[in-house]
C-alpha atoms as a PDB file:
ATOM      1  CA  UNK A   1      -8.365   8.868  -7.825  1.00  0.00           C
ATOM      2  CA  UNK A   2      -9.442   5.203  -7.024  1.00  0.00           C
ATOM      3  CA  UNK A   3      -7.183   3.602  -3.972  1.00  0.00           C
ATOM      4  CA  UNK A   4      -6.212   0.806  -6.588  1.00  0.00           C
ATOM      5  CA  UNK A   5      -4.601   2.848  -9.094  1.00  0.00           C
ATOM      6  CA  UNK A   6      -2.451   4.693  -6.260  1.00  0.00           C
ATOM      7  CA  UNK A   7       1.523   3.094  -6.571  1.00  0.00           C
ATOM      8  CA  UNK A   8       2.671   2.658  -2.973  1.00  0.00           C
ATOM      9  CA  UNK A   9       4.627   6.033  -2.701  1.00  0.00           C
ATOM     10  CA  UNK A  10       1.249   7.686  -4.072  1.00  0.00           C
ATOM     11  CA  UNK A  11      -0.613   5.984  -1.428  1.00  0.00           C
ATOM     12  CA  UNK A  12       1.860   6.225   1.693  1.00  0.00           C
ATOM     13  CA  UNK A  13       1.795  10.200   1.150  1.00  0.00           C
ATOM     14  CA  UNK A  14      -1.940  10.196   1.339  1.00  0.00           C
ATOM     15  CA  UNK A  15      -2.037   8.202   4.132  1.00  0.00           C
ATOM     16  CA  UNK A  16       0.649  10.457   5.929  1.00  0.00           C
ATOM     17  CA  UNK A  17      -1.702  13.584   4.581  1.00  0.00           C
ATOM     18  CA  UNK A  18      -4.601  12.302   6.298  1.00  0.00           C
ATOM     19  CA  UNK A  19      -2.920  11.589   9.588  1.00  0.00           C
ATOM     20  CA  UNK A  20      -1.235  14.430   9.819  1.00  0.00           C
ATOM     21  CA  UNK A  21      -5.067  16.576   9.334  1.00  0.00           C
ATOM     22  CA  UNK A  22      -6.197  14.401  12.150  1.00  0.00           C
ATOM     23  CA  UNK A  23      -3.451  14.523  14.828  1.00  0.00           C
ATOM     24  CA  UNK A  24      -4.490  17.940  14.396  1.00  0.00           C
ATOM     25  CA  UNK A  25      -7.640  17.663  15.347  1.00  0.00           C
ATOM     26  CA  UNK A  26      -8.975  20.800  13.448  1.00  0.00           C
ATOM     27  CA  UNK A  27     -11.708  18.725  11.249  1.00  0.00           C
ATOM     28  CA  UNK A  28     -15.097  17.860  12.318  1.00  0.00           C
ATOM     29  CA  UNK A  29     -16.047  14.403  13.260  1.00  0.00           C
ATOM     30  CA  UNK A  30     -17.783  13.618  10.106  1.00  0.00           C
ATOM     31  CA  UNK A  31     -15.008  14.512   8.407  1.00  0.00           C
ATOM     32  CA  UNK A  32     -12.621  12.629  10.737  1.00  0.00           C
ATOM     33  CA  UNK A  33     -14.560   9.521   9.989  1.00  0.00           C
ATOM     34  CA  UNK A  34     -14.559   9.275   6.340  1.00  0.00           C
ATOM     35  CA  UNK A  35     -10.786  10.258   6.565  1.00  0.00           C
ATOM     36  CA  UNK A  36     -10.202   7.559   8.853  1.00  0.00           C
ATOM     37  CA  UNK A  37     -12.195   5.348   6.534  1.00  0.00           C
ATOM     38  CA  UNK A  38      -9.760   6.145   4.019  1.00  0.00           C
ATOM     39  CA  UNK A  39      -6.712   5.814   5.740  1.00  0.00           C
ATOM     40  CA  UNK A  40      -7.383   2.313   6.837  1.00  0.00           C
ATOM     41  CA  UNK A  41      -8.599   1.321   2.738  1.00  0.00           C
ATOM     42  CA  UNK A  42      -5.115   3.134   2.376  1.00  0.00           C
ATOM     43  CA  UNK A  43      -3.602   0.903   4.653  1.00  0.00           C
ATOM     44  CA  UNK A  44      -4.599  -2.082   3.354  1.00  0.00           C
ATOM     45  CA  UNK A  45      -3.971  -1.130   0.092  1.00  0.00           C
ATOM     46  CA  UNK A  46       0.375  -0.503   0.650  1.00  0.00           C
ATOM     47  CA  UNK A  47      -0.072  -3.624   2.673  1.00  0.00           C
ATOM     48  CA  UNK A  48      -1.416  -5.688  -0.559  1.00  0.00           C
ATOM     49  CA  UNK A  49       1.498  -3.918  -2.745  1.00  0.00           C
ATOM     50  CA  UNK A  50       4.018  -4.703  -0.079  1.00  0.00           C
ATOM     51  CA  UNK A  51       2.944  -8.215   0.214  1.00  0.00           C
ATOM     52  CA  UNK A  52       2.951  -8.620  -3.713  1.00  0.00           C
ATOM     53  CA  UNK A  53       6.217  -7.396  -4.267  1.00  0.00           C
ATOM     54  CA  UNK A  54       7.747  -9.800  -1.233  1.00  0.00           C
ATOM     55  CA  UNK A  55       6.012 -12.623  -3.040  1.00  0.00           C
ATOM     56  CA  UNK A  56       7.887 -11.412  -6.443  1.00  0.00           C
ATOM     57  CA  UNK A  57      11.197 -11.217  -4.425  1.00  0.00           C
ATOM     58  CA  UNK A  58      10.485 -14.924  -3.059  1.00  0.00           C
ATOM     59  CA  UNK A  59       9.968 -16.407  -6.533  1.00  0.00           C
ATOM     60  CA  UNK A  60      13.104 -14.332  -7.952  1.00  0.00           C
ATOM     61  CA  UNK A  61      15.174 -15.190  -5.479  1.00  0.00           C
ATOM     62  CA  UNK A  62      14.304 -18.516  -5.928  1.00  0.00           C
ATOM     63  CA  UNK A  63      15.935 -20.421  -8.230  1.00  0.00           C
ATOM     64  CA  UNK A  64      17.810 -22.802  -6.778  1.00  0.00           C
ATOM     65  CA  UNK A  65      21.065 -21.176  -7.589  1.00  0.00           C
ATOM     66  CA  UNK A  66      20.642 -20.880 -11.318  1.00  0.00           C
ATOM     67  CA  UNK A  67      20.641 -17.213 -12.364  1.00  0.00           C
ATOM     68  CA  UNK A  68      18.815 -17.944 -15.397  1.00  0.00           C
ATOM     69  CA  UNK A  69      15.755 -20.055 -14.281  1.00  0.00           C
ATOM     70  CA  UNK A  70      12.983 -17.552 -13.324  1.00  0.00           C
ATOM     71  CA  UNK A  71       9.487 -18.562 -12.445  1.00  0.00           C
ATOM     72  CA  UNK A  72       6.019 -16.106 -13.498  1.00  0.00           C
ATOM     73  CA  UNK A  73       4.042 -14.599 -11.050  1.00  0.00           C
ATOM     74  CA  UNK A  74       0.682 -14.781 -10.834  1.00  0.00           C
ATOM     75  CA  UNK A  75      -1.212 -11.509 -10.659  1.00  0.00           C
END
């Protein structure tokens, strides 16, 4: 499955997977590469989500007290 269509919990237990194989230490150092290539793309990729759903949170939260004035968010 493509990195971008992981959902953050999808992603974070891949990520765990593939640090968990190379604390370890039992794969070769090809493989160790491309895993660690992954992890990072991984990485980066629960960062993005994280950071887009602080952003919806900011523009949510504010409304200058008015429970009923909400603004879009651009995607």
């Amino acid at each position: 499955m493509k990195i971008d269509d992981l959902s953050f919990e999808q992603a974070m237990a891949e990520l765990d997977t593939i640090v968990l194989e190379m604390e370890r230490g039992e794969i070769p150092l090809e493989a160790s590469l491309k895993q660690f290539e992954r992890g990072v793309t991984l990485a980066r990729h629960t960062q993005k989500l994280l950071q887009d759903a602080e952003q919806k949170v900011k523009i949510l939260t504010n409304t200058s007290g008015n429970p009923d004035t909400l603004s879009e968010f651009a995607e």
